[in-house]
C-alpha atoms as a PDB file:
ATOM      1  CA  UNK A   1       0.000   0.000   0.000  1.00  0.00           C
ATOM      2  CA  UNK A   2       1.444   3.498  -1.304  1.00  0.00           C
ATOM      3  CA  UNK A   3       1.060   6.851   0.925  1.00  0.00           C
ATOM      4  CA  UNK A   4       2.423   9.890   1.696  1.00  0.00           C
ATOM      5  CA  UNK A   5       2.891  11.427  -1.822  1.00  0.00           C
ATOM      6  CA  UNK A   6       1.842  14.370  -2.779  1.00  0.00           C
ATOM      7  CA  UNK A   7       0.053  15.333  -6.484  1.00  0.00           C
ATOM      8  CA  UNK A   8       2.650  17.786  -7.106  1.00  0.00           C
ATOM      9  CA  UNK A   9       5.909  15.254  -6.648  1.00  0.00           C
ATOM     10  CA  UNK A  10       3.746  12.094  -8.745  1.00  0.00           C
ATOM     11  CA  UNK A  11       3.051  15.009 -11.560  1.00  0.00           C
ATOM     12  CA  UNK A  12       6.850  16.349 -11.596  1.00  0.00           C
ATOM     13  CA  UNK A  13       8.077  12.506 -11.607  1.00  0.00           C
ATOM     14  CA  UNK A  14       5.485  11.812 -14.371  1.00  0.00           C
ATOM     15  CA  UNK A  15       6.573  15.113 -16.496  1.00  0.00           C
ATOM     16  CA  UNK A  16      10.272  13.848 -15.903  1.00  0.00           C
ATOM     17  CA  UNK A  17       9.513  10.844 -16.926  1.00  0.00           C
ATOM     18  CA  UNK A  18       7.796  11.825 -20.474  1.00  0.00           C
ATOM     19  CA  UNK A  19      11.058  14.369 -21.323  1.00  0.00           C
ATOM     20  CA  UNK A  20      13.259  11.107 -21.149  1.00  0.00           C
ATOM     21  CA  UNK A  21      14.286  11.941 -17.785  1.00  0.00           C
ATOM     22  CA  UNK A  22      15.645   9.422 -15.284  1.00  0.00           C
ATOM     23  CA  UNK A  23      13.054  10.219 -12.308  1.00  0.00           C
ATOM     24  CA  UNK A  24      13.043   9.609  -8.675  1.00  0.00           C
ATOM     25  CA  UNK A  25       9.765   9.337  -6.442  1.00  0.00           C
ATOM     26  CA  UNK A  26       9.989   7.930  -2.693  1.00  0.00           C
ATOM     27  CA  UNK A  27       7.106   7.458  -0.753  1.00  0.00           C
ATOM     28  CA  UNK A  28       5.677   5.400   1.852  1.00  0.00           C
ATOM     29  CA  UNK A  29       4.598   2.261   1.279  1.00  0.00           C
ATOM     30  CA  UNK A  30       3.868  -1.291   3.383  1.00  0.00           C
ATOM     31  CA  UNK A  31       3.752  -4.408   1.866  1.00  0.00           C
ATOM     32  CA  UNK A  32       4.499  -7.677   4.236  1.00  0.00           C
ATOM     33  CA  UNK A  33       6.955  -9.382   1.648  1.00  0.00           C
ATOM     34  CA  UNK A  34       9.607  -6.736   2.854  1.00  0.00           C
ATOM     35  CA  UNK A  35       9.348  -6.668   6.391  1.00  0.00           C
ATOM     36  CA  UNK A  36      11.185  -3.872   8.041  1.00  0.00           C
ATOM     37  CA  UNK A  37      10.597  -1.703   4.999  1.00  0.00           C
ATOM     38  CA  UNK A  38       8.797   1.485   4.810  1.00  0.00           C
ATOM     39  CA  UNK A  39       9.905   2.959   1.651  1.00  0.00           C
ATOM     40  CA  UNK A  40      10.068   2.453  -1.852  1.00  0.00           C
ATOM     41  CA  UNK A  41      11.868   4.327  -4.265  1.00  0.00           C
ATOM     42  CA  UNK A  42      10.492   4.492  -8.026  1.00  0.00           C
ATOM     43  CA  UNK A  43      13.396   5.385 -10.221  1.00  0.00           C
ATOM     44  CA  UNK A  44      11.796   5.837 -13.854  1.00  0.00           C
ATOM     45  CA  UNK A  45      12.295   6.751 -17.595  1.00  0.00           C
ATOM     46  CA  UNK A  46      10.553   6.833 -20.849  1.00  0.00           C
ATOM     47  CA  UNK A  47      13.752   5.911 -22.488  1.00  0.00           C
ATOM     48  CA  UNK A  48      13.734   2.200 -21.372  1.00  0.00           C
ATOM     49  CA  UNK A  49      17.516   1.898 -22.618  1.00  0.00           C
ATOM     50  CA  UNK A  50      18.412   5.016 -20.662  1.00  0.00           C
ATOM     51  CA  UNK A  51      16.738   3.530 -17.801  1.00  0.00           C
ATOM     52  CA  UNK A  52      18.446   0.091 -18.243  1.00  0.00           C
ATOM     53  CA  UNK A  53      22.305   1.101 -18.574  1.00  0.00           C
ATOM     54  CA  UNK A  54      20.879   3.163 -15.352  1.00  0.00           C
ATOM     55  CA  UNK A  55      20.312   0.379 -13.542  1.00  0.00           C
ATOM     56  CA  UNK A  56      23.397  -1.576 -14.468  1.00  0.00           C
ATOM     57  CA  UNK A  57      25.587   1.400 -12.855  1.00  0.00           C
ATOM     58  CA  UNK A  58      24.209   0.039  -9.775  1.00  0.00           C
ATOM     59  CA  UNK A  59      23.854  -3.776 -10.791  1.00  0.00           C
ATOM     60  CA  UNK A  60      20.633  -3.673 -11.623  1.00  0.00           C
ATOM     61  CA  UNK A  61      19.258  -5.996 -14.648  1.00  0.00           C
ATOM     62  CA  UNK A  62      17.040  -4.880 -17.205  1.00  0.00           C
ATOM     63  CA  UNK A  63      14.799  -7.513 -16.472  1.00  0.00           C
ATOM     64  CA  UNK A  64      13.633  -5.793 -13.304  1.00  0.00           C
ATOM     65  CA  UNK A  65      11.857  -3.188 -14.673  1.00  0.00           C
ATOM     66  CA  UNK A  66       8.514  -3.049 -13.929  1.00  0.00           C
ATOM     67  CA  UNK A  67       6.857  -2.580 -17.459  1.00  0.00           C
ATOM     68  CA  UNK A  68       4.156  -0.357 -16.915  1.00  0.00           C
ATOM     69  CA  UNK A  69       1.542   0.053 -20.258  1.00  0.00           C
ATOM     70  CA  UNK A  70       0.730   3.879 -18.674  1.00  0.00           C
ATOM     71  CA  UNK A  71       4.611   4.473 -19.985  1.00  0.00           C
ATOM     72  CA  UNK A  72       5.616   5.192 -16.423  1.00  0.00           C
ATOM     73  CA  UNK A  73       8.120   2.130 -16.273  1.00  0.00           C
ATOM     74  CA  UNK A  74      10.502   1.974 -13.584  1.00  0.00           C
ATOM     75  CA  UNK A  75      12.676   0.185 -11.377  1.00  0.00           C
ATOM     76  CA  UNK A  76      12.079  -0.295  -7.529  1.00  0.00           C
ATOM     77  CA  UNK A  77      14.157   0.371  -5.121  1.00  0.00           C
ATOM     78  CA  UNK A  78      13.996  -1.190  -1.247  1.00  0.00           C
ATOM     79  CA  UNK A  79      15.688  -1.879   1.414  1.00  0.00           C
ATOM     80  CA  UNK A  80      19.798  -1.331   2.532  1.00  0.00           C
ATOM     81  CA  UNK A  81      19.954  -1.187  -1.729  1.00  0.00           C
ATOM     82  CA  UNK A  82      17.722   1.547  -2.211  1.00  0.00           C
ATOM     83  CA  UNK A  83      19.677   3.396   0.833  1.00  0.00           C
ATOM     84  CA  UNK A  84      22.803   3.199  -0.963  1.00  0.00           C
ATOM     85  CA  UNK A  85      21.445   4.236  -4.953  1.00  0.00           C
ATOM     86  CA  UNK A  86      19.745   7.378  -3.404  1.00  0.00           C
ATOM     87  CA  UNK A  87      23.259   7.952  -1.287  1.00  0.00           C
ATOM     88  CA  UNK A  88      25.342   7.796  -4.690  1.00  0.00           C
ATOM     89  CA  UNK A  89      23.045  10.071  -6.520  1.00  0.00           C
ATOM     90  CA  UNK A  90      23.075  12.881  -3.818  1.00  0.00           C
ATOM     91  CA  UNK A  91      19.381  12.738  -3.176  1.00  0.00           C
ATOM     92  CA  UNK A  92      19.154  13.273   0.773  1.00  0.00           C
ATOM     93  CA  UNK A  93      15.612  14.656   0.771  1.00  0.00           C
ATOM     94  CA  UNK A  94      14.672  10.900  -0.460  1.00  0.00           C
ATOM     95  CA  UNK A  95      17.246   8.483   2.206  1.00  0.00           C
ATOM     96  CA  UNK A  96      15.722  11.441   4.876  1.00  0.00           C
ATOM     97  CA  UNK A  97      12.210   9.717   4.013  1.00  0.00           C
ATOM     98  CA  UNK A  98      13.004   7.007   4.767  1.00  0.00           C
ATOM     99  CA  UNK A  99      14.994   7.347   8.100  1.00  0.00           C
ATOM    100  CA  UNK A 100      18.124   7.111   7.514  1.00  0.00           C
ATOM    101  CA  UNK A 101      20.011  10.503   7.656  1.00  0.00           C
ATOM    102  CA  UNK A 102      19.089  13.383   9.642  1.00  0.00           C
ATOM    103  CA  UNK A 103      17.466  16.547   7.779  1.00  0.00           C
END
């Protein structure tokens, strides 16, 4: 279950998203396959090759993509992993979300 977005950040990571942009969107979300985890981070691109030699910076395979048919495909991120991607790309607002560094 997703919460804790707001219109404005789903609308600026869809409009990302549609200029070929590689977008990031954390938000809460509970699911009992992850225990422990309270965050997911959606890391997205119209460019689906763009997106993919993304994801292998950070050892991610192509075949993880979630394939969406809205065009809003993406990979998600969870857990320690998803800690570490956001860390590397310098986006603090999004680890702060989720706990990990202080504001």
């Amino acid at each position: 279950m997703a919460f804790g977005i707001k219109r404005r950040e789903l609308i600026e990571w869809k409009r990302k998203i549609d200029n070929g942009e590689i977008a990031f969107l954390t938000h809460y979300w509970l699911d009992d396959r992850f225990p422990g985890c309270k965050t997911v981070t959606k890391v997205g691109c119209s460019d689906l090759e763009k997106l993919a030699e993304w994801g292998i910076k950070y050892g991610l395979k192509k075949e993880w993509i979630h394939h969406r048919i809205d065009g809003y495909s993406h990979f998600d991120l969870i857990g320690p992993r998803q800690q570490e991607i956001l860390k590397q790309e310098g986006l603090t607002r999004h680890i702060w979300m989720n706990g990990t560094v202080e504001k």
